[in-house]
N, C-alpha and C. Protein backbone atom coordinates (compact mmCIF):
# COMPACT_ATOMS: atom_id res chain seq x y z
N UNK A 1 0.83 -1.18 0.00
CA UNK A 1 0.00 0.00 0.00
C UNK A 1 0.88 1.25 0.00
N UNK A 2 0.33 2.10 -0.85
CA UNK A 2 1.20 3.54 -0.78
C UNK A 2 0.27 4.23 -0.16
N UNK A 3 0.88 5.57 1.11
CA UNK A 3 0.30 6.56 1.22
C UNK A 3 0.86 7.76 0.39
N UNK A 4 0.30 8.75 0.24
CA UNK A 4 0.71 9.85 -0.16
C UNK A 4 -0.49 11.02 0.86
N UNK A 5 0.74 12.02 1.69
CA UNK A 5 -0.19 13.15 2.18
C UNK A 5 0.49 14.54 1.80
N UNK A 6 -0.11 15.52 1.48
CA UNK A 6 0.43 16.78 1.02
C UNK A 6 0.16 17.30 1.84
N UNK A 7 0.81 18.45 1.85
CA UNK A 7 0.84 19.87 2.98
C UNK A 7 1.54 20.96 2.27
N UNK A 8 1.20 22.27 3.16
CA UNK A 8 1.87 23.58 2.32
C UNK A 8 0.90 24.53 2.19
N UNK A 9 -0.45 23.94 1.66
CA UNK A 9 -1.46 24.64 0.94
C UNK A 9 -2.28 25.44 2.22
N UNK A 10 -2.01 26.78 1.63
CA UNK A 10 -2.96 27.71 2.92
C UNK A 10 -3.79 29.21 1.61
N UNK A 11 -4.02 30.24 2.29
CA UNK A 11 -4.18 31.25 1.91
C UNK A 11 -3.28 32.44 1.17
N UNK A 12 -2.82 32.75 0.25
CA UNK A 12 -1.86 33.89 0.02
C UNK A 12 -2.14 34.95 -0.94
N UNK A 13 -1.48 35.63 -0.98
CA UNK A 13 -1.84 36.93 -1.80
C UNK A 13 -1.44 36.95 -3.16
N UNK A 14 -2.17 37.55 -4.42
CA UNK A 14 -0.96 36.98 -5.56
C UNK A 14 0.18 37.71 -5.79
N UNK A 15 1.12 37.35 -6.24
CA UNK A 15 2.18 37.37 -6.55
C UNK A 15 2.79 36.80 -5.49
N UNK A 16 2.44 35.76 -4.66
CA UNK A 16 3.39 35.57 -3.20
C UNK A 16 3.82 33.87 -4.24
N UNK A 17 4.79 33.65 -3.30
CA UNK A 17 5.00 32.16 -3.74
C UNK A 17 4.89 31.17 -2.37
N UNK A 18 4.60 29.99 -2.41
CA UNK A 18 4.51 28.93 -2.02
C UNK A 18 4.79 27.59 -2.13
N UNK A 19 5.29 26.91 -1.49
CA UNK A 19 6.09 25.55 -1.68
C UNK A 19 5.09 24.43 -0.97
N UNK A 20 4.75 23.70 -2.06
CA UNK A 20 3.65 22.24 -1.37
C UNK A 20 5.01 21.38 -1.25
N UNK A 21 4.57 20.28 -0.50
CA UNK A 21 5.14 19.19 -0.47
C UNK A 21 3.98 17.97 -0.63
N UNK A 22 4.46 16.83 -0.45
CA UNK A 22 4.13 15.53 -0.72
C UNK A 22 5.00 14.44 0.04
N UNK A 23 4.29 13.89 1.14
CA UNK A 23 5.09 12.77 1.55
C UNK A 23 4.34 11.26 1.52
N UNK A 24 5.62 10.51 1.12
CA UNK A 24 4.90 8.97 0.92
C UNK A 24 5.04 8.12 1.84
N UNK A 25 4.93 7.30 2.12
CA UNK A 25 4.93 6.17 2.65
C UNK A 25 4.18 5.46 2.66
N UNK A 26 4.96 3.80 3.06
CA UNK A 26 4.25 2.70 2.58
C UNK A 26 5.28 2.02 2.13
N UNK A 27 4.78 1.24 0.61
CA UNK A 27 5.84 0.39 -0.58
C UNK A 27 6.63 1.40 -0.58
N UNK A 28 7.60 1.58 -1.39
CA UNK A 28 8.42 2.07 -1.34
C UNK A 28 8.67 2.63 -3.50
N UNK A 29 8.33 3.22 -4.15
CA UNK A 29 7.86 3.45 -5.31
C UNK A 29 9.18 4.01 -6.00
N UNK A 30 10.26 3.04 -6.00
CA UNK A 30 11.53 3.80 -6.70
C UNK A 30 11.38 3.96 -8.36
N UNK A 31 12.03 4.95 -8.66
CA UNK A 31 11.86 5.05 -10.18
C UNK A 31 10.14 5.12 -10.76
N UNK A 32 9.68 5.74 -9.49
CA UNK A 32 8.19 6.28 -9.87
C UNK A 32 8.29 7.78 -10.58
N UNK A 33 7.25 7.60 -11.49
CA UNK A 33 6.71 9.27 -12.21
C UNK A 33 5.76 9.58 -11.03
N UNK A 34 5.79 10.84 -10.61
CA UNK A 34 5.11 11.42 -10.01
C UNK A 34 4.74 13.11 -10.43
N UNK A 35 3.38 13.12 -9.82
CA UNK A 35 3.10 14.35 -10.40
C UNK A 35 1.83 15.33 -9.54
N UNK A 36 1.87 16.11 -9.68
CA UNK A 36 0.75 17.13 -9.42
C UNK A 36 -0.61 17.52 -9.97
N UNK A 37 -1.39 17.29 -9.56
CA UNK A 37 -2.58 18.06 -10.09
C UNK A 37 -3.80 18.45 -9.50
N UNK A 38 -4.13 19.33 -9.76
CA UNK A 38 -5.00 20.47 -9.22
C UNK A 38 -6.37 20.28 -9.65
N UNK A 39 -7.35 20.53 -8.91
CA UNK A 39 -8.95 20.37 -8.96
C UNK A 39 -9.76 21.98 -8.91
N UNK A 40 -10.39 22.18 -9.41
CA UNK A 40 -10.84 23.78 -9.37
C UNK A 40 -12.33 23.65 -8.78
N UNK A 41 -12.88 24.25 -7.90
CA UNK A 41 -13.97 24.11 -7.31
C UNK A 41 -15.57 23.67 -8.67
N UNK A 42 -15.67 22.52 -8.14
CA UNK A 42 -16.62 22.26 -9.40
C UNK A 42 -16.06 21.49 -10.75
N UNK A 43 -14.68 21.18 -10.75
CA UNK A 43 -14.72 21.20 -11.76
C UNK A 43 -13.51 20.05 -12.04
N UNK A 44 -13.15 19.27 -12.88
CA UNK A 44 -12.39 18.55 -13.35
C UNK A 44 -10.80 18.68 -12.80
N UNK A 45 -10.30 17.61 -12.86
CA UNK A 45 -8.73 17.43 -11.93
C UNK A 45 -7.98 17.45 -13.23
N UNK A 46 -6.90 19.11 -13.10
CA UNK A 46 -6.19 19.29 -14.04
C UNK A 46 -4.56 18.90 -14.12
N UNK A 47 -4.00 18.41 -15.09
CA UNK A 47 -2.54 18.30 -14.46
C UNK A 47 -2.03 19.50 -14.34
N UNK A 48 -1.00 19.61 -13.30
CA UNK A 48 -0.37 20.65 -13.41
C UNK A 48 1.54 20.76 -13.50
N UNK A 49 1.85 19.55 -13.03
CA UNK A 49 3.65 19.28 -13.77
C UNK A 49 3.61 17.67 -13.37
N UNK A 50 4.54 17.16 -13.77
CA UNK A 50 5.29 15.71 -13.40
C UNK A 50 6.65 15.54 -13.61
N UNK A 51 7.29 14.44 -12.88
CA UNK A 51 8.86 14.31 -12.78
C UNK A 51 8.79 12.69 -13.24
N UNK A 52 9.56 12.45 -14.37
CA UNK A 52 9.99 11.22 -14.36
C UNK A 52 10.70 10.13 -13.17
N UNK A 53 10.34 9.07 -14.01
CA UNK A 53 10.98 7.80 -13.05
C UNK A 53 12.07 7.78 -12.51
N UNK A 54 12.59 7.74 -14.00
CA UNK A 54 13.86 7.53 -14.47
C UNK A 54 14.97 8.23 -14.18
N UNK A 55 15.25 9.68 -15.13
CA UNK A 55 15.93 10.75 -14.85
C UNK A 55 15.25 11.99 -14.43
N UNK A 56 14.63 11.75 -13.98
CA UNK A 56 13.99 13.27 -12.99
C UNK A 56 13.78 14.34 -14.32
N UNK A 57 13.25 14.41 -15.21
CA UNK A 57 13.31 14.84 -16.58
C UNK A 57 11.55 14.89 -15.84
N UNK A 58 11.06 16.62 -16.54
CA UNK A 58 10.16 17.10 -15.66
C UNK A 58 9.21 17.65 -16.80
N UNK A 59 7.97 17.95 -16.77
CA UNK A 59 6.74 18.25 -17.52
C UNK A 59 5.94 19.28 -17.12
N UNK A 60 5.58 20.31 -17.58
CA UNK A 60 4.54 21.29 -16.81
C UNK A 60 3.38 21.31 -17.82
N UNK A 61 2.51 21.95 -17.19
CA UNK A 61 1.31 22.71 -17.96
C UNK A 61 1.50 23.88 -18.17
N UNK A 62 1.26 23.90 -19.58
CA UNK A 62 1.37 25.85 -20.15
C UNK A 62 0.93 26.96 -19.33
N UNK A 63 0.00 26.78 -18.35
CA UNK A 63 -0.59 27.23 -17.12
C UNK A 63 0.57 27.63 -16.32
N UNK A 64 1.14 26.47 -15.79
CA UNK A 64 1.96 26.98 -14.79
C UNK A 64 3.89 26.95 -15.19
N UNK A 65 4.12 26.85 -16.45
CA UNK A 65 5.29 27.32 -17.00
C UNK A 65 5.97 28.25 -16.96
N UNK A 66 7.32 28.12 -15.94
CA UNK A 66 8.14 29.16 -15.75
C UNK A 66 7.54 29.57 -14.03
N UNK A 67 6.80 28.94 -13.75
CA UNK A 67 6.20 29.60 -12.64
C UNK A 67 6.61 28.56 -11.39
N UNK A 68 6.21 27.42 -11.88
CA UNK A 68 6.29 26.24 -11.04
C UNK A 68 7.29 25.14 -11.15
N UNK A 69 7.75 24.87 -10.09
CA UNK A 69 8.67 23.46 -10.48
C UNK A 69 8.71 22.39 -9.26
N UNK A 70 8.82 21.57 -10.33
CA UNK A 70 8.52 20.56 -9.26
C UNK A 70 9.92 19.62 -9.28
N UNK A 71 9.98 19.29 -8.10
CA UNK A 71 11.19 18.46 -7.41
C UNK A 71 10.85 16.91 -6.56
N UNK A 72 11.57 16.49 -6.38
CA UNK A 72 11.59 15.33 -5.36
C UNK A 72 12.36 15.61 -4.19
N UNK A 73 11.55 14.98 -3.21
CA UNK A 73 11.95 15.19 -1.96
C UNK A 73 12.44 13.97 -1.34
N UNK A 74 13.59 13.49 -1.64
CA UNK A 74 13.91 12.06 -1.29
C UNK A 74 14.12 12.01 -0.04
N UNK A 75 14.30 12.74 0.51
CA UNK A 75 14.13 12.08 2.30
C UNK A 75 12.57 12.02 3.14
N UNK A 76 11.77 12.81 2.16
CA UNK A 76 10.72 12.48 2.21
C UNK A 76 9.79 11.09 1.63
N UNK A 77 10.43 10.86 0.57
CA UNK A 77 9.85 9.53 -0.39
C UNK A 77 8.83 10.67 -1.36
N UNK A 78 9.06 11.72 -1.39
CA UNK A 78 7.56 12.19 -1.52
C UNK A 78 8.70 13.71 -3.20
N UNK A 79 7.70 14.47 -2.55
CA UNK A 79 7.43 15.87 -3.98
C UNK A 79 7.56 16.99 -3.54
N UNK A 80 8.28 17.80 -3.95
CA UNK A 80 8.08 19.22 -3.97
C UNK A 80 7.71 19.96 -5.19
N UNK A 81 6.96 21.24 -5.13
CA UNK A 81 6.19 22.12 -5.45
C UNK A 81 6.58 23.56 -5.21
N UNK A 82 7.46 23.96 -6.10
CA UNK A 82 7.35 25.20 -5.55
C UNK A 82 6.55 26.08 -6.69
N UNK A 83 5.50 27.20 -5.98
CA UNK A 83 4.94 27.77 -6.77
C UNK A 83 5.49 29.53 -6.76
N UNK A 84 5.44 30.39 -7.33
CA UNK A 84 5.85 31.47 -7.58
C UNK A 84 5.23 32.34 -8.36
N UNK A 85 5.18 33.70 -8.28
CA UNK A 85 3.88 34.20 -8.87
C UNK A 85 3.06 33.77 -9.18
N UNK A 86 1.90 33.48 -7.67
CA UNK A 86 0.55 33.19 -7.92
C UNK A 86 -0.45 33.96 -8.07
N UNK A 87 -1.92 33.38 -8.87
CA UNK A 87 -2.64 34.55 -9.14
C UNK A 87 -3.68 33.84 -8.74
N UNK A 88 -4.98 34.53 -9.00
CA UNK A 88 -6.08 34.20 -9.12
C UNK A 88 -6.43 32.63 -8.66
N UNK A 89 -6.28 32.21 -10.34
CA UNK A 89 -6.43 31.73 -11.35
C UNK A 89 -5.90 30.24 -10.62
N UNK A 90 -4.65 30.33 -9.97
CA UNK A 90 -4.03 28.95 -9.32
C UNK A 90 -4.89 28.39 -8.24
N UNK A 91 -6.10 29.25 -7.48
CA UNK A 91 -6.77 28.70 -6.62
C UNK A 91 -7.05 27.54 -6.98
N UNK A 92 -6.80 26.60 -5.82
CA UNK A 92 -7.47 25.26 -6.13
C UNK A 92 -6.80 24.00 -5.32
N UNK A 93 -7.34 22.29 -5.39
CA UNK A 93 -7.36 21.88 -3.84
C UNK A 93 -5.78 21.16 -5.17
N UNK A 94 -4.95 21.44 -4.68
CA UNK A 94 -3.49 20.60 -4.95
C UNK A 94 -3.65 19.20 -4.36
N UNK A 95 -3.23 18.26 -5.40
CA UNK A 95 -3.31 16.89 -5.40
C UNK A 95 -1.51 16.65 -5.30
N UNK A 96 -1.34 15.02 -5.19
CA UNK A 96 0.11 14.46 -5.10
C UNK A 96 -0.47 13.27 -5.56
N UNK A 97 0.66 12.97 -6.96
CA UNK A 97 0.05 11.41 -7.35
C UNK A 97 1.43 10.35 -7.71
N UNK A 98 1.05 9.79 -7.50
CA UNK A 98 2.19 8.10 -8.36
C UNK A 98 2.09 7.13 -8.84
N UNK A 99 2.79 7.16 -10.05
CA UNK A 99 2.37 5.89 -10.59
C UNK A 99 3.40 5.11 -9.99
N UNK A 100 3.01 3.56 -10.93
CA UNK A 100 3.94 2.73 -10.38
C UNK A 100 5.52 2.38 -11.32
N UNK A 101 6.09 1.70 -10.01
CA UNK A 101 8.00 1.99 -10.50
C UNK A 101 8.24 1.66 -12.14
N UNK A 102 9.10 2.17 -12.71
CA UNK A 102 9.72 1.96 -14.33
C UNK A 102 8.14 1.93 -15.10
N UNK A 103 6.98 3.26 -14.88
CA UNK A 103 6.45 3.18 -15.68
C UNK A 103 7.00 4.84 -16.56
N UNK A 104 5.96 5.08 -17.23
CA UNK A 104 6.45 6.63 -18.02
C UNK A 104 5.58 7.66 -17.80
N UNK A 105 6.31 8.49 -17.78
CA UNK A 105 6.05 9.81 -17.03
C UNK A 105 4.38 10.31 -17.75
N UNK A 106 3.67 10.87 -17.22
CA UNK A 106 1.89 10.57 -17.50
C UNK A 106 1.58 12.29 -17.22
N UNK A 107 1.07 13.05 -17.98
CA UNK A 107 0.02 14.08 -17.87
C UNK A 107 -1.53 13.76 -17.59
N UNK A 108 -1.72 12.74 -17.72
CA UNK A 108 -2.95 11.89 -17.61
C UNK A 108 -3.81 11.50 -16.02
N UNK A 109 -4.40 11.89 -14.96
CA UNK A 109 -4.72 11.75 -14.27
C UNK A 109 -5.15 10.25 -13.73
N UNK A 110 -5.67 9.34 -15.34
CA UNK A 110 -6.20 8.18 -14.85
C UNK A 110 -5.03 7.39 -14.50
N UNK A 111 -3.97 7.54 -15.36
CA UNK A 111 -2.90 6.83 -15.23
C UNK A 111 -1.64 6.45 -13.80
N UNK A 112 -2.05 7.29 -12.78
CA UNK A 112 -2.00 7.48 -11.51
C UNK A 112 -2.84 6.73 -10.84
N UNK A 113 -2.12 5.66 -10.12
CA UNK A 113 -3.02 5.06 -8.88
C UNK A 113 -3.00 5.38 -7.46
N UNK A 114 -2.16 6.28 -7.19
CA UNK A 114 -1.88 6.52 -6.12
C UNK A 114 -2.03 8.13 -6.26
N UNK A 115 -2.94 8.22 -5.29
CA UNK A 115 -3.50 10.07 -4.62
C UNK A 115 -3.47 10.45 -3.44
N UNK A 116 -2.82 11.48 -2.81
CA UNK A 116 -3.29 12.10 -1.68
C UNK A 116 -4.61 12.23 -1.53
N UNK A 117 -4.91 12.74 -0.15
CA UNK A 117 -6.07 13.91 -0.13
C UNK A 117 -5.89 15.16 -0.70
N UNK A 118 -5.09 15.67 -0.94
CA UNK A 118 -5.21 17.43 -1.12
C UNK A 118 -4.82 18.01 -0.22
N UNK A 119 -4.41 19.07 -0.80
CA UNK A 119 -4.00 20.71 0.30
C UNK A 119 -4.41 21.79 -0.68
N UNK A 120 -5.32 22.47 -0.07
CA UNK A 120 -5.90 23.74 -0.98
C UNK A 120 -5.09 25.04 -0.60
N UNK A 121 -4.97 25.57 -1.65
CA UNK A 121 -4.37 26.66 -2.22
C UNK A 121 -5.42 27.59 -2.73
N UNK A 122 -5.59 28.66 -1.74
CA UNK A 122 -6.22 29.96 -2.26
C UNK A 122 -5.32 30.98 -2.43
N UNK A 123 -5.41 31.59 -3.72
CA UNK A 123 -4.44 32.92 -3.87
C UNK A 123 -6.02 34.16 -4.10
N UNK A 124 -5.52 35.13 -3.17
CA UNK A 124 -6.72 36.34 -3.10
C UNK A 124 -5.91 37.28 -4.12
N UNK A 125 -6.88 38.23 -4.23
CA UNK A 125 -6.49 39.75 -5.37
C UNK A 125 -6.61 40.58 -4.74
């Protein structure tokens, strides 16, 4: 069994930045793709970056390009998130996902079996 729990996600102003994390435990998911994605009140779970298995070779959404990057947190087992000039627009409940080991790196939500709960992220104007 994998867990995955995120934290980080609070209230901020835009243009502030913020750093989620993601911690795992459980199996132990080496050479997992892992990735981020975001849910908007009402509305469909969007990707928002991923990190390969393999070589840590990383993916964003045109959304959050140049803005966001995402890392691994190996003493965590888990993800980092850092976000940076936030707006509006980024409100929303931040997910942490994984697939399983030596698969390929996924923009795809279904392709993830493994989810946190969430940490929501409100950015005010």
């Amino acid at each position: 069994q994998v867990h995955l729990e995120e934290s980080g996600g609070r209230l901020v102003e835009t243009g502030d930045s913020l750093q989620l994390s993601c911690t795992g435990s459980g199996r132990i998911l080496n050479n997992s793709p892992m990735a981020w994605f975001r849910r908007f009140e009402g509305k469909e779970t969007d990707f928002v970056a991923a990190i390969a298995g393999i070589d840590d070779a990383t993916f964003y959404a045109d959304s959050v390009k140049g803005r966001f990057t995402i890392s691994r947190d190996n003493n965590q087992n888990g993800l980092l998130l850092q976000m940076n000039a936030l707006v509006p627009e980024d409100t929303a409940r931040y997910f942490c996902a994984a697939r399983e080991s030596h698969t390929w790196i996924s923009n795809r939500a279904p392709d993830y079996p493994f989810w946190g709960q969430g940490t929501q992220v409100t950015v005010s104007s």
